[in-house]
Protein backbone atom coordinates (compact mmCIF):
# COMPACT_ATOMS: atom_id res chain seq x y z
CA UNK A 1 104.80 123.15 114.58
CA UNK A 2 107.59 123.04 117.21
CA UNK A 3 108.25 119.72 116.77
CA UNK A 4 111.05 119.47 113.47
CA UNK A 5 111.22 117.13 111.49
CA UNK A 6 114.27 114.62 111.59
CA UNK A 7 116.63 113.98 109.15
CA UNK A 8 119.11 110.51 109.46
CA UNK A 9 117.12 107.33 110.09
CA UNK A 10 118.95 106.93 113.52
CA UNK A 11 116.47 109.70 114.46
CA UNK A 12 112.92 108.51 113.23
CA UNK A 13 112.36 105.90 115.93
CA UNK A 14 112.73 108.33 119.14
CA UNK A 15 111.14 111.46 116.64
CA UNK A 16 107.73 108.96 116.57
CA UNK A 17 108.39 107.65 120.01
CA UNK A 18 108.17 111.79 121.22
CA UNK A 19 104.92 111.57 118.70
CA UNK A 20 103.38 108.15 121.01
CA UNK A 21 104.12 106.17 117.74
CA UNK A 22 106.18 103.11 116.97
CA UNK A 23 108.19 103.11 114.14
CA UNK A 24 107.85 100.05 111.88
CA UNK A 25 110.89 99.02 109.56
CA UNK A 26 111.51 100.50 106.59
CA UNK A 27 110.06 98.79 103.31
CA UNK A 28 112.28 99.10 100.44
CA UNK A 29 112.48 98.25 96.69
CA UNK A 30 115.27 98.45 94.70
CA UNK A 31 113.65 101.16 92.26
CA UNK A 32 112.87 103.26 95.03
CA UNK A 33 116.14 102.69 97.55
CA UNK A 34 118.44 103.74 94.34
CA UNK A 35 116.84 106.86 94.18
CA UNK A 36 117.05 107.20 97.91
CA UNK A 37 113.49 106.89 98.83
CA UNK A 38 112.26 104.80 101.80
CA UNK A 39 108.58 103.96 103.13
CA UNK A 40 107.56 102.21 106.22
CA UNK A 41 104.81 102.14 108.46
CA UNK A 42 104.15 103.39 111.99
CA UNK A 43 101.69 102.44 114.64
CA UNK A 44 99.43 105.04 116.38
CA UNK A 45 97.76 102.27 119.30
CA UNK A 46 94.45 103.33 119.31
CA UNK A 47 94.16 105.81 116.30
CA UNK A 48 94.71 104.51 113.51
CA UNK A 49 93.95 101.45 110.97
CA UNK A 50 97.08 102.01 108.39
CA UNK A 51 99.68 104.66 108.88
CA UNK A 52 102.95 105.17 107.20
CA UNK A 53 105.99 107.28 106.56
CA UNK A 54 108.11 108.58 103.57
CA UNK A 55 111.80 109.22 103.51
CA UNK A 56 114.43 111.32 100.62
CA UNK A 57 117.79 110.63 101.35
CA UNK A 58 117.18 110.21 104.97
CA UNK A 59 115.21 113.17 105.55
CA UNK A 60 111.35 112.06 106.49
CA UNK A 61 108.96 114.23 104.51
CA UNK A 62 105.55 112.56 104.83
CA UNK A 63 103.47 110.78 107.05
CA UNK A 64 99.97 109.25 106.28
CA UNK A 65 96.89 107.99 108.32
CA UNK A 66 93.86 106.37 107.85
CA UNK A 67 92.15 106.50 110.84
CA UNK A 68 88.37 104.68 110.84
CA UNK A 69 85.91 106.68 113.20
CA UNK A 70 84.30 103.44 114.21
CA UNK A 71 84.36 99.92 112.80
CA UNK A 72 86.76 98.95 109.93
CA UNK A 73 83.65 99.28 107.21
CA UNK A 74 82.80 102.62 108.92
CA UNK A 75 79.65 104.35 108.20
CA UNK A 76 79.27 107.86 106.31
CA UNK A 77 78.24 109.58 109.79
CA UNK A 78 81.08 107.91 111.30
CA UNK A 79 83.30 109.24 109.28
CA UNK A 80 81.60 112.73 109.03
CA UNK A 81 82.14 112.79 113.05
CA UNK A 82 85.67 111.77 112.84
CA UNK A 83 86.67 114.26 110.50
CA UNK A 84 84.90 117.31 112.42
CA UNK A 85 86.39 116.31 115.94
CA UNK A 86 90.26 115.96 113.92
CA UNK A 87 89.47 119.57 112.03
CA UNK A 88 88.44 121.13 115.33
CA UNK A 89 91.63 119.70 116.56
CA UNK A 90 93.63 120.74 114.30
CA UNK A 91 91.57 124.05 113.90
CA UNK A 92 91.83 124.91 118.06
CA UNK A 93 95.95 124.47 117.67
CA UNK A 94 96.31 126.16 114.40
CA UNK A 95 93.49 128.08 113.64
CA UNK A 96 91.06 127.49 110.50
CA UNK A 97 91.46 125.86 107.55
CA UNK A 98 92.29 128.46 104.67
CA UNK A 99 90.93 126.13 101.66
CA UNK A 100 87.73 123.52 103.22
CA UNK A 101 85.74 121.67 100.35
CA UNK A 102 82.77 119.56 100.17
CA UNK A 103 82.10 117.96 96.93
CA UNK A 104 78.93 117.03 95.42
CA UNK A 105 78.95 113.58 97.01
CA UNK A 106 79.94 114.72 100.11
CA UNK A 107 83.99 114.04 100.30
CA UNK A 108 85.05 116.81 102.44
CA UNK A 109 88.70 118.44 102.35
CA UNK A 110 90.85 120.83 104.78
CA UNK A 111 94.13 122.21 104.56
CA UNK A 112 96.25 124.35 106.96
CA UNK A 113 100.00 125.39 106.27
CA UNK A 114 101.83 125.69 109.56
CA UNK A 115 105.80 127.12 109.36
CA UNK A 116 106.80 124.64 106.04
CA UNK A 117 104.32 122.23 107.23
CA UNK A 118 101.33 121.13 105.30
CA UNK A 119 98.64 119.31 106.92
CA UNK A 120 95.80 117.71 105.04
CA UNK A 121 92.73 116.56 105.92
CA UNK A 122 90.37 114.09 104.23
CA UNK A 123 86.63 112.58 104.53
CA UNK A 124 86.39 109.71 101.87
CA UNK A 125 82.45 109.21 101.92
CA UNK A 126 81.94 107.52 98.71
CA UNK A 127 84.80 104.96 98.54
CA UNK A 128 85.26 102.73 101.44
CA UNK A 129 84.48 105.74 104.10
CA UNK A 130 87.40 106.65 106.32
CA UNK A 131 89.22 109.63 107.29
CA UNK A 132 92.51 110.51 106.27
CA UNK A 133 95.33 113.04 107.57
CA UNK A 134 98.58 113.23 105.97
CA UNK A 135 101.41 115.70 107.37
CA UNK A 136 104.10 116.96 104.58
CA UNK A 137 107.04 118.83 105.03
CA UNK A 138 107.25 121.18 102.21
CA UNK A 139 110.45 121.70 100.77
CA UNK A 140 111.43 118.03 101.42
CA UNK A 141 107.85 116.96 99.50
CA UNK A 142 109.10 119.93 96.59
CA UNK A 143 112.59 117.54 96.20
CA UNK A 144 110.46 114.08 95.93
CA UNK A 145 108.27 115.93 93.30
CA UNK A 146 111.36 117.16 91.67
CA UNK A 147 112.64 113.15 91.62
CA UNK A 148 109.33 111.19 90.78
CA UNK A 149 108.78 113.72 87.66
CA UNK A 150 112.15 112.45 86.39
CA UNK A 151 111.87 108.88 87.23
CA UNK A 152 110.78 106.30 85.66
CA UNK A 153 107.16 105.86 84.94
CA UNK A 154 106.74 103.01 86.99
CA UNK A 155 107.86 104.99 90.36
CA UNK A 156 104.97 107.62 89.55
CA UNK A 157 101.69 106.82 91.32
């Protein structure tokens, strides 16, 4: 992906402004600010119901969308269509998926991993229907692993 990912928080609001995004403010517990973890959310006009960003020290490593192929209470087909126009997408810029998976009750998967990126792909049939994409940076996502497995159990979810 040419476009890196920042690190300092003086750098996320023009890094989602390049993306078409605005950057919400940053939500922060104590719990999670003393280990240097910060969340927020992000607007995608048009695109998305709920989307939202994770931070380590500064350094963003995550970002997460649930974006509804129709109404809020989206359908099954709905969904199905969303997540096939996304994947071919994502599939036309990066080529195709090297792991896709449909389950038995018809949640459908896709990964790609693009130069330390990891982008995920998600059909939730079954449980209020909606597609979901979330975008990972790989060794920063390694170093939150690394913290939430010796953190408290409360930070683990």
């Amino acid at each position: 992906m040419s476009e890196q990912w920042p690190s300092g928080s003086e750098h996320f609001a023009s890094y989602f402004a390049r993306l078409g995004c605005a950057l919400g403010p940053p939500q922060e517990s104590d719990e999670e600010t003393s280990l240097g973890l910060t969340r927020g959310q992000f607007v995608m006009p048009g695109a998305a119901v709920n989307a939202s960003w994770s931070a380590l020290n500064s350094e963003l490593f995550h970002l997460n969308v649930f974006a509804y192929a129709g109404e809020l209470n989206s359908s099954p087909d709905n969904v199905n269509a969303g997540y096939d126009a996304i994947r071919a997408g994502i599939a036309d810029a990066f080529g195709p998926s090297p792991d896709e998976r449909t389950d038995q009750r018809g949640n459908r998967s896709a990964v790609w991993f693009i130069q330390g990126t990891v982008i995920e792909l998600y059909a939730h049939i079954t449980e209020a229907p909606v597609v979901q994409i979330g975008v990972s940076h790989e060794g920063r996502t390694a170093k939150y692993h690394q913290l939430i497995a010796r953190s408290p159990e409360h930070l683990k979810h």
